[in-house]
Protein backbone atom coordinates (compact mmCIF):
# COMPACT_ATOMS: atom_id res chain seq x y z
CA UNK A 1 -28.12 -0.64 8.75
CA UNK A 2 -30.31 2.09 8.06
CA UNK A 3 -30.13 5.46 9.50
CA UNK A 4 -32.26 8.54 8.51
CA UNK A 5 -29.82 11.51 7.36
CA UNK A 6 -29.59 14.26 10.45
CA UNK A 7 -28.78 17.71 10.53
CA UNK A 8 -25.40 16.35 11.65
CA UNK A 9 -24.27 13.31 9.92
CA UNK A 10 -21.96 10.85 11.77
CA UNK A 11 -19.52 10.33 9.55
CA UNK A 12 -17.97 13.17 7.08
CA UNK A 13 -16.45 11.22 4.14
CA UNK A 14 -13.29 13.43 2.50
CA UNK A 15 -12.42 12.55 -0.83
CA UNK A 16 -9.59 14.91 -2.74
CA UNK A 17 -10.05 14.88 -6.54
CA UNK A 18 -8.08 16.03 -9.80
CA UNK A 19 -8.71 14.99 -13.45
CA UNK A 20 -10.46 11.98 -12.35
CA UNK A 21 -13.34 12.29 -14.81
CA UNK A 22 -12.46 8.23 -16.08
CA UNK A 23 -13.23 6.91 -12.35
CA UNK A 24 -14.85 9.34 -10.30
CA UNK A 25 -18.05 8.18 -11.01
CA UNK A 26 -17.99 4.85 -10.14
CA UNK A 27 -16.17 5.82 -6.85
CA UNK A 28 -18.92 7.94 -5.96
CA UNK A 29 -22.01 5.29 -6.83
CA UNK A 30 -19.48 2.92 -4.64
CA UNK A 31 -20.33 5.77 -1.73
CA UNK A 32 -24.05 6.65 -1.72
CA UNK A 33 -24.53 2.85 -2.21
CA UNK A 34 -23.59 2.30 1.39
CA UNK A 35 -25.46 0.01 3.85
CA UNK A 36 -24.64 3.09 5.98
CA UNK A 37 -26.70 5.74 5.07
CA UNK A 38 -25.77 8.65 7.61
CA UNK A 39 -23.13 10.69 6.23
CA UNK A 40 -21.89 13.54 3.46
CA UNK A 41 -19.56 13.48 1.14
CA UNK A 42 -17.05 16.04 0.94
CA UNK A 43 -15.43 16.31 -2.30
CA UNK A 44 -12.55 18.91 -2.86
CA UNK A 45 -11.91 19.67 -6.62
CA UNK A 46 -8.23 20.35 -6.21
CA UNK A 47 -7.92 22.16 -9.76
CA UNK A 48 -9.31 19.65 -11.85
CA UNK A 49 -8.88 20.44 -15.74
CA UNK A 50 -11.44 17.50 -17.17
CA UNK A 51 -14.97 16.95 -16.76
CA UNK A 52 -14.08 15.64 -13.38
CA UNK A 53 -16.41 18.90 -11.93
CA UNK A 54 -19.58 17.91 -14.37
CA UNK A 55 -19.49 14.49 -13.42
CA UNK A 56 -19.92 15.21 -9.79
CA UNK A 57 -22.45 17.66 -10.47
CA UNK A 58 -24.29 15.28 -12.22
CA UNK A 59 -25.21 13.28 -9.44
CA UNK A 60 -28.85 14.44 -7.49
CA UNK A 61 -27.83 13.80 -3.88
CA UNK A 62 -28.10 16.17 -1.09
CA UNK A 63 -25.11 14.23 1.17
CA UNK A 64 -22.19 15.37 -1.68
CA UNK A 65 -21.24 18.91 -0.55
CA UNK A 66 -18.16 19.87 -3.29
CA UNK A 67 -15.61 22.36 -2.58
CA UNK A 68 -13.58 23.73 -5.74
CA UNK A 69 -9.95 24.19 -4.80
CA UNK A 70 -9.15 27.31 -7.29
CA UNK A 71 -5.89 25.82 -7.99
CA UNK A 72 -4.04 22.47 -7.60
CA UNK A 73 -2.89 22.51 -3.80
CA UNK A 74 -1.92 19.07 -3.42
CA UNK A 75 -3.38 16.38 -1.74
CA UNK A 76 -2.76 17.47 1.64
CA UNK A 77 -4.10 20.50 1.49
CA UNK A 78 -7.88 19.09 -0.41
CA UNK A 79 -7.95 16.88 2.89
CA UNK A 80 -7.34 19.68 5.11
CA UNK A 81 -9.72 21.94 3.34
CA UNK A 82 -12.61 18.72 4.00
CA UNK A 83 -11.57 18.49 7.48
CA UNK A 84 -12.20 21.33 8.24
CA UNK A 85 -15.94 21.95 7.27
CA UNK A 86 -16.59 18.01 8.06
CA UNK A 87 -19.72 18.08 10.46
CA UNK A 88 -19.61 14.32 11.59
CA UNK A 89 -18.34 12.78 14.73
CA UNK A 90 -15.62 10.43 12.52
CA UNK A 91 -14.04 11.32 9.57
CA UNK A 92 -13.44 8.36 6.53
CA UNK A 93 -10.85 8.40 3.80
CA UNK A 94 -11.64 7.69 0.29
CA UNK A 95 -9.67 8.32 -3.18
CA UNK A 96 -11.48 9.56 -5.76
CA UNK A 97 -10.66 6.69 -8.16
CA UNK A 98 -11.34 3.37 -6.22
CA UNK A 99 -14.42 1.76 -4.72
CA UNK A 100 -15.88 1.45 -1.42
CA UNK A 101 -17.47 -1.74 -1.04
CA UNK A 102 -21.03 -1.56 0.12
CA UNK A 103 -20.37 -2.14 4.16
CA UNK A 104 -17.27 -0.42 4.48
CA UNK A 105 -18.54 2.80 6.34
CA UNK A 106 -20.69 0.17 8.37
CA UNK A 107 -18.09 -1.82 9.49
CA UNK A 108 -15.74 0.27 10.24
CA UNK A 109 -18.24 2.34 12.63
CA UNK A 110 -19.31 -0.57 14.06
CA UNK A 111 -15.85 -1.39 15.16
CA UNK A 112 -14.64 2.10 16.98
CA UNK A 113 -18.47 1.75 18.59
CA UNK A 114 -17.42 -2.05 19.78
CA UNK A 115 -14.21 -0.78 20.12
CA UNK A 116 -13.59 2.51 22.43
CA UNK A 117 -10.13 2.16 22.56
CA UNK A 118 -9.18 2.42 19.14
CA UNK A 119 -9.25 5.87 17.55
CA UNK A 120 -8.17 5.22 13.95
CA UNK A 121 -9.04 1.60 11.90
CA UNK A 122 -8.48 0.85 8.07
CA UNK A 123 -9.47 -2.02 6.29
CA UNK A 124 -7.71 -5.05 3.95
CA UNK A 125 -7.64 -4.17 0.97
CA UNK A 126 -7.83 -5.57 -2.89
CA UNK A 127 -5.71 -4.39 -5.26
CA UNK A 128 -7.21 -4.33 -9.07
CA UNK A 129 -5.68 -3.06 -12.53
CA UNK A 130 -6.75 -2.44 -16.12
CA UNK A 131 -5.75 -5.88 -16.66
CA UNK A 132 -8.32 -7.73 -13.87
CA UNK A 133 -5.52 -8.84 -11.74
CA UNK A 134 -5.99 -8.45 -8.16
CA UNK A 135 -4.23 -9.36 -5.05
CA UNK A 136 -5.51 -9.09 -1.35
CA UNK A 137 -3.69 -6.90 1.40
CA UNK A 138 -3.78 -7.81 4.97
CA UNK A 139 -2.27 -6.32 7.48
CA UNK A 140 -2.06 -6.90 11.14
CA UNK A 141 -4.88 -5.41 13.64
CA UNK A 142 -2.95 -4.89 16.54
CA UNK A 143 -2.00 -1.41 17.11
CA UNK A 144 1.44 -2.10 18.53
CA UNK A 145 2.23 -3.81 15.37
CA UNK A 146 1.19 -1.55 13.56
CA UNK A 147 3.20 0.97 14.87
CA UNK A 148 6.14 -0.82 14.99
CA UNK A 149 6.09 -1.60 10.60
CA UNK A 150 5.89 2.69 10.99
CA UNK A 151 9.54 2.91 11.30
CA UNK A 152 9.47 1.31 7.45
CA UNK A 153 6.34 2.51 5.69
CA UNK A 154 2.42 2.74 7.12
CA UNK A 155 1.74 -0.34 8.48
CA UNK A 156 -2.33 -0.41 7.32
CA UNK A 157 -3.81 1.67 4.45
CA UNK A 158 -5.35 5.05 4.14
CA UNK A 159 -8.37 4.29 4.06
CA UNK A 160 -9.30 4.77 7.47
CA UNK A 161 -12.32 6.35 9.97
CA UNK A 162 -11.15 7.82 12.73
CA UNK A 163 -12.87 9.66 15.99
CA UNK A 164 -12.54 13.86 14.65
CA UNK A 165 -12.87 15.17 18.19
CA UNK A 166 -9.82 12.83 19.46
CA UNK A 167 -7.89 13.15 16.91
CA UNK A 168 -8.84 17.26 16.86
CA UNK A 169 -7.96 17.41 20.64
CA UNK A 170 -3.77 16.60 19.75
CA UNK A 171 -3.90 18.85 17.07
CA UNK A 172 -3.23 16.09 14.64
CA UNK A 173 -6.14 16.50 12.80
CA UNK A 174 -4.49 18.19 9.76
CA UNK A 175 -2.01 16.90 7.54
CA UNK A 176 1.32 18.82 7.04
CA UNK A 177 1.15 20.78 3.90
CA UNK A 178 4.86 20.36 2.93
CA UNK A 179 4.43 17.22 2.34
CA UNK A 180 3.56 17.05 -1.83
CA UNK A 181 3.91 12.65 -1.47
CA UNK A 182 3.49 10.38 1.23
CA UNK A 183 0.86 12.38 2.30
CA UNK A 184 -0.61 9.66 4.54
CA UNK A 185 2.81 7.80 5.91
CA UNK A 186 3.20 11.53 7.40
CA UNK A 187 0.05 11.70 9.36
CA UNK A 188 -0.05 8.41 10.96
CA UNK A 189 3.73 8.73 12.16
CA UNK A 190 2.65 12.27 12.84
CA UNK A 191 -0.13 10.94 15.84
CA UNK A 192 1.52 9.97 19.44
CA UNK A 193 1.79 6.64 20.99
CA UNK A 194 -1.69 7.51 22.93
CA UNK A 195 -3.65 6.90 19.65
CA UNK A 196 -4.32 3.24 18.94
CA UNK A 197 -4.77 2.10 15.34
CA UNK A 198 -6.29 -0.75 14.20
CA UNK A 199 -7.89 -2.75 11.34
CA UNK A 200 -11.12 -4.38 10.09
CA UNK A 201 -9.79 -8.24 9.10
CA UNK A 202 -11.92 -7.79 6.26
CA UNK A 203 -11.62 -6.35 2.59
CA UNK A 204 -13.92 -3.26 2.68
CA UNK A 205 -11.88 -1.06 -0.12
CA UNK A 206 -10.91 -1.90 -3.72
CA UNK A 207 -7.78 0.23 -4.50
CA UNK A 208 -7.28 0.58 -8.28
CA UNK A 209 -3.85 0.60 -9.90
CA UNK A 210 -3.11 2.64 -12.34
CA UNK A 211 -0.46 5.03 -13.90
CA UNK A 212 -1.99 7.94 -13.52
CA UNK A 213 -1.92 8.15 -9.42
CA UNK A 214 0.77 9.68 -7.95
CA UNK A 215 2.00 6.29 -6.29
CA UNK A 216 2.71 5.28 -9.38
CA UNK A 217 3.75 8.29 -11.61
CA UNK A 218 5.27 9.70 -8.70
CA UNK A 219 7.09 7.17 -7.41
CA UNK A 220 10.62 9.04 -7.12
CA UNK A 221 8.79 11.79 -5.52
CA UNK A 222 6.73 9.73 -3.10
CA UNK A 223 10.14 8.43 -1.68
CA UNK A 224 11.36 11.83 -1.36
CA UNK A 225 8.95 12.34 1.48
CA UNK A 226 8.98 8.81 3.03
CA UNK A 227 12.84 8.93 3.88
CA UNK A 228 12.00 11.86 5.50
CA UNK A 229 9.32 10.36 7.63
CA UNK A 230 11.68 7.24 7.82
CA UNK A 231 14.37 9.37 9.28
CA UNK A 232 11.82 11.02 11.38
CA UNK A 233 11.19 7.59 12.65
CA UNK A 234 14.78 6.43 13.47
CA UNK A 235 15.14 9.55 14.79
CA UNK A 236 12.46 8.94 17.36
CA UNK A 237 14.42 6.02 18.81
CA UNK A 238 17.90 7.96 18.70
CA UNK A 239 19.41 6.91 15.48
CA UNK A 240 20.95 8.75 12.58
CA UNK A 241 21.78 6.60 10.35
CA UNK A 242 25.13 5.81 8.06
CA UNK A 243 24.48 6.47 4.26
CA UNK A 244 24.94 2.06 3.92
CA UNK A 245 22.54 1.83 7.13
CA UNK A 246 20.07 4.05 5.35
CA UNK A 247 20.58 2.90 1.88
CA UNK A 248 19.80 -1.22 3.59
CA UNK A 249 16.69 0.79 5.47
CA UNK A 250 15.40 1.79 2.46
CA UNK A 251 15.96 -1.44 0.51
CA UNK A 252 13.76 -2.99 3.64
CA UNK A 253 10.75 -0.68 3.07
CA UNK A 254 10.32 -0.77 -0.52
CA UNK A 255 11.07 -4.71 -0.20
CA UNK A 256 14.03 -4.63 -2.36
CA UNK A 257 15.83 -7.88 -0.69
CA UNK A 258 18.69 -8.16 -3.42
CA UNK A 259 20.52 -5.42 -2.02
CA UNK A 260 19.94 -6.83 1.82
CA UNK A 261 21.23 -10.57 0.52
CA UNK A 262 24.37 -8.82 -0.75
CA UNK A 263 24.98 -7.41 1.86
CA UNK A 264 23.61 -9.60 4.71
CA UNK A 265 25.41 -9.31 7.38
CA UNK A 266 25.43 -5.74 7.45
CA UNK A 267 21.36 -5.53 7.11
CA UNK A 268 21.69 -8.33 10.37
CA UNK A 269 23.60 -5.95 12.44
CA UNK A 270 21.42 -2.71 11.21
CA UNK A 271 18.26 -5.11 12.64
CA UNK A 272 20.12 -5.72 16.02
CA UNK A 273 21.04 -1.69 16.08
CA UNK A 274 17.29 -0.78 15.56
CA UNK A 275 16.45 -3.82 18.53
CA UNK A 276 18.59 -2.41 20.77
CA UNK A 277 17.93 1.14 20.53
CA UNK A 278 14.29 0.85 20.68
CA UNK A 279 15.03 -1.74 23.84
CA UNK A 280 16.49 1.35 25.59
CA UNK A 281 13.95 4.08 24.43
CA UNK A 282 11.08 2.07 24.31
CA UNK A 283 9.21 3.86 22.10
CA UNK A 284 7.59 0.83 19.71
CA UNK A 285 6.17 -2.12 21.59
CA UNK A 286 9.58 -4.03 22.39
CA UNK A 287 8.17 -7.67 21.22
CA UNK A 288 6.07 -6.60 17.92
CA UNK A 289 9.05 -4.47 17.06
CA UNK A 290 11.64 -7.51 17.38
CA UNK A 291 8.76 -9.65 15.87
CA UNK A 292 9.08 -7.79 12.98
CA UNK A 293 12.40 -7.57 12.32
CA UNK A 294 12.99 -11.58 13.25
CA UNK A 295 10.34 -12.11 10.47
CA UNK A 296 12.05 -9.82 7.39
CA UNK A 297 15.34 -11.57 8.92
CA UNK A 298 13.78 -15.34 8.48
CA UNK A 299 12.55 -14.24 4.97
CA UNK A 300 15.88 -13.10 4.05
CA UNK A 301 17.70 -16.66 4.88
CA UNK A 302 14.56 -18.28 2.81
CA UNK A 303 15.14 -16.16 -0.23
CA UNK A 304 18.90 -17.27 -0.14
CA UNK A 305 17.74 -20.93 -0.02
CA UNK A 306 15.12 -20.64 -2.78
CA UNK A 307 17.98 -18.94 -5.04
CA UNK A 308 20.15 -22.02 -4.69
CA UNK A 309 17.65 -24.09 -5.12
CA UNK A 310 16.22 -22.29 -8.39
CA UNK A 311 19.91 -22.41 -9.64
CA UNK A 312 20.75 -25.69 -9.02
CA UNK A 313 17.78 -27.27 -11.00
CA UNK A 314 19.19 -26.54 -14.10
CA UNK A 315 16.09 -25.78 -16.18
CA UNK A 316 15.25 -23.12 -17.96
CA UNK A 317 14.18 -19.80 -15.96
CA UNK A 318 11.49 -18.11 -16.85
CA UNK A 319 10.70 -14.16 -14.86
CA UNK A 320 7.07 -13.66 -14.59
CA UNK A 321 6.62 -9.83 -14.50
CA UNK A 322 8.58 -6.74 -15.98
CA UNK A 323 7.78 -4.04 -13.59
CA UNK A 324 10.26 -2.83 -10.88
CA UNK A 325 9.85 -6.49 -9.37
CA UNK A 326 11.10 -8.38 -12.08
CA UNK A 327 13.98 -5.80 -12.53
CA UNK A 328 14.98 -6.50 -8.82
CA UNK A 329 14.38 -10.39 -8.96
CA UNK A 330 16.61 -9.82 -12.48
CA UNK A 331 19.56 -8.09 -10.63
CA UNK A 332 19.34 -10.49 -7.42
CA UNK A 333 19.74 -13.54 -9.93
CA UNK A 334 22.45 -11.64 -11.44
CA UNK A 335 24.14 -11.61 -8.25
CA UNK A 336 23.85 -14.77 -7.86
CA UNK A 337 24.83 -16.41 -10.98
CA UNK A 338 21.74 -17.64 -12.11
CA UNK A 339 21.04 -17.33 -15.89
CA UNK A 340 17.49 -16.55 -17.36
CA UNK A 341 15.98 -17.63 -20.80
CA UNK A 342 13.43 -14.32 -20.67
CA UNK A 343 10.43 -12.88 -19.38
CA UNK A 344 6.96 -13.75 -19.72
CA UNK A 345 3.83 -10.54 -19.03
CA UNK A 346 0.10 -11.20 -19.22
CA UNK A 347 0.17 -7.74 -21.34
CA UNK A 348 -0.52 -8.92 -24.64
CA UNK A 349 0.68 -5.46 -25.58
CA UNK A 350 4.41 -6.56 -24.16
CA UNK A 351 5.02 -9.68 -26.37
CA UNK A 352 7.76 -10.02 -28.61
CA UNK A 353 9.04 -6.53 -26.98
CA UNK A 354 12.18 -6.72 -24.82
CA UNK A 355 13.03 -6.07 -21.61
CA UNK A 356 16.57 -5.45 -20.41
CA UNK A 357 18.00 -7.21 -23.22
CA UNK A 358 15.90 -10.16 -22.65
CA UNK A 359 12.82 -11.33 -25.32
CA UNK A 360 9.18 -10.91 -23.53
CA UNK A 361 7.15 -14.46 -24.30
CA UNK A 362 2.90 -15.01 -23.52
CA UNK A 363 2.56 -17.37 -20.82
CA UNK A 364 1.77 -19.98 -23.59
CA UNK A 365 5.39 -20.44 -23.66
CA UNK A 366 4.82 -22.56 -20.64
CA UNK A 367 2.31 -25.00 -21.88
CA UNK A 368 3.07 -27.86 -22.15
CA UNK A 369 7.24 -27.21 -21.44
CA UNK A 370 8.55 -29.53 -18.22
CA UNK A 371 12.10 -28.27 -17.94
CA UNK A 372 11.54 -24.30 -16.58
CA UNK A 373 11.06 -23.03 -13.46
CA UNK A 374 9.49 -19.54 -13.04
CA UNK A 375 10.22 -16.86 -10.96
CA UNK A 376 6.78 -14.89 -10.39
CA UNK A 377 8.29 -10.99 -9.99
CA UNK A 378 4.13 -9.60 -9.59
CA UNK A 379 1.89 -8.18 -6.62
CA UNK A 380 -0.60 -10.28 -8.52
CA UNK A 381 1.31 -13.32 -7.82
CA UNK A 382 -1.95 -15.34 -6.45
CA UNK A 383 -3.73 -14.65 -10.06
CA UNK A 384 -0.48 -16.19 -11.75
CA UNK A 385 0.09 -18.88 -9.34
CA UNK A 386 -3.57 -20.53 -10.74
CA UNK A 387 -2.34 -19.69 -14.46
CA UNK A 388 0.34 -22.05 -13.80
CA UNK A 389 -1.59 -24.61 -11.85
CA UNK A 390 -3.49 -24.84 -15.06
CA UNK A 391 -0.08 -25.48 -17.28
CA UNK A 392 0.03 -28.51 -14.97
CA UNK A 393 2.82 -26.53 -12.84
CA UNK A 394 3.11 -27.33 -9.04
CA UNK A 395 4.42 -24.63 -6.55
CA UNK A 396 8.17 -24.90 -5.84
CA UNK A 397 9.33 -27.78 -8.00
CA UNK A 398 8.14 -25.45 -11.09
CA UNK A 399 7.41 -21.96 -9.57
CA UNK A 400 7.89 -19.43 -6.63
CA UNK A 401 8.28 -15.93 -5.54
CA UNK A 402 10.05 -13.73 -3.63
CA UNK A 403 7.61 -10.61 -3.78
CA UNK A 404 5.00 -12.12 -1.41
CA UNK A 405 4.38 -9.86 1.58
CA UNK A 406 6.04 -10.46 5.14
């Protein structure tokens, strides 16, 4: 789709930087290398101490327009700043250390042309690290359901166009500035029921993990600000919730099941307290909203099946993974009894180490063994599942997992 560049582009792509100078410019080439042509690139330097600046000036193309932020203002504030001298009629998201794949600004157009009803549409998206593990993210496309994960986390990424002039006219173009994490949680909850949301069924966005973003290195602090938007939320449908009621909320969002199979029956009745206050105030779509919660409820009984089974077939139990997810899936078997021999990483850099008290093995440990089972504890759990295949492992009888996503 080729379009000649205007005075005005059509689309005004924001991308916040700092110290980025190891990705930034492959994220870039991932930009100009669109199918759709029509558009600048805003890039805010929020402070950046590395070459990050150079780099950017070392590209030749008259669509990147960079603004330097004179000191690190956060996020929020290097969007707002690109907002606000964006010249095109939509407005896309992208970080300054992933890649756009080539028809993502293309496709999403398209879809709010086909589509006047939406104002705001992401993307899937696949999830990459340092290690070439990947895992693919889809999320629903209908904007009630969307809305209705909201009261738990954003229910589709942040990588997302969205109509400026619409979004301008509710004054919820601009992100709030207090927010330092969870920058993009707070602006969707922060736009009214009028604005529909949707998403391209298609991966358009590769979003690169590593420990240097703030999701990661900032986890505690990212948090911080999403209870606040997930009180915001319960709020919104006349709850305040009990420090237990929160504490099982919170357990919910960040998929932390353990705590929510100890203590079942209270997350049950927390589930049929959300239903029926949002029956009476109405505010999320009444049967995506009890939808959702049936489905984390039926993945909750499953879980406490699969840990009887895994503990009943007397092998030795093997947890793939020693991030937060195998720490949780540790603590859950705890709970329940079940003994492990260790845990196995694809890190080479892990082996031999040990991990709460427990010895860290290669996935050769597996080869060739018939009496383990293996609990995959990994976001990359479809990249394992065919390293086991090819140890002659079948799914269930040998392995499983509880991380997948509802």
């Amino acid at each position: 789709m080729e379009h000649n560049v205007s005075s005005l582009p059509i689309i005004s792509i924001v991308m916040p930087v700092f110290n980025r100078e190891k990705y930034i410019a492959e994220t870039i080439e991932s930009i100009l290398n669109q199918t759709y042509t029509d558009f600048e690139l805003i890039i805010v330097n929020d402070g950046s101490t590395d070459k990050t600046r150079e780099i950017i000036e070392s590209f030749n193309d008259p669509r990147i327009i960079l603004i330097e932020h004179g000191e690190t203002k956060g996020v929020a504030a290097a969007r707002n700043t690109g907002y606000s001298v964006s010249r095109g009629n939509f407005i896309a998201i992208s970080d300054s250390d992933d890649i756009n794949l080539p028809q993502r600004l293309e496709k999403q157009l398209t879809f709010l042309y086909t589509h006047e009803d939406i104002d705001v549409v992401s993307c899937w998206v696949k999830e990459f690290d340092e290690h070439n593990n990947s895992t693919e993210l889809t999320m629903d496309i209908n904007s009630h359901s969307i809305r209705s994960q909201m009261i738990f986390n954003p229910g589709v990424p942040a990588f997302m166009m969205f109509r400026k002039e619409k979004i301008g006219s509710l004054n919820c173009l601009y992100h709030d500035e207090t927010y330092k994490a969870a920058v993009d949680y707070q602006w969707y909850a922060s736009l009214p029921n009028s604005i529909k949301i949707s998403c391209v069924p298609e991966v358009l966005y590769l979003y690169r993990r590593h420990y240097d973003q703030i999701s990661t290195s900032g986890y505690s602090n990212q948090q911080y600000y999403a209870n606040i938007i997930r009180k915001k939320e319960l709020a919104k449908i006349g709850i305040e919730p009990t420090e237990h009621e929160f504490t099982i909320h919170y357990n919910v969002s960040l998929r932390k099941f353990g705590y929510c199979l100890i203590h079942l029956q209270d997350t049950l009745r927390w589930f049929e307290k959300l239903k029926q206050q949002n029956n009476l105030i109405k505010y999320y779509s009444t049967k995506e909203f009890n939808e959702m919660l049936n489905r984390i409820s039926e993945k909750l009984f499953a879980m406490s099946k699969e840990i009887e089974v895994i503990k009943n077939k007397n092998r030795d139990i093997f947890i793939w993974g020693t991030g937060n997810q195998g720490l949780q899936d540790l603590e859950l078997l705890k709970k329940y009894n079940v003994e492990i021999k260790g845990f196995i990483d694809s890190n080479s850099l892990k082996w031999n180490d040990e991990f709460e008290g427990f010895k860290i093995f290669s996935p050769e440990i597996l080869n060739g063994k018939t009496n383990i089972f293996v609990l995959v504890s990994s976001m990359y759990w479809k990249d394992i599942y065919n390293q086991l295949n090819e140890f002659g492992l079948s799914e269930r009888n040998d392995y499983t997992t509880f991380s997948r996503r509802l």
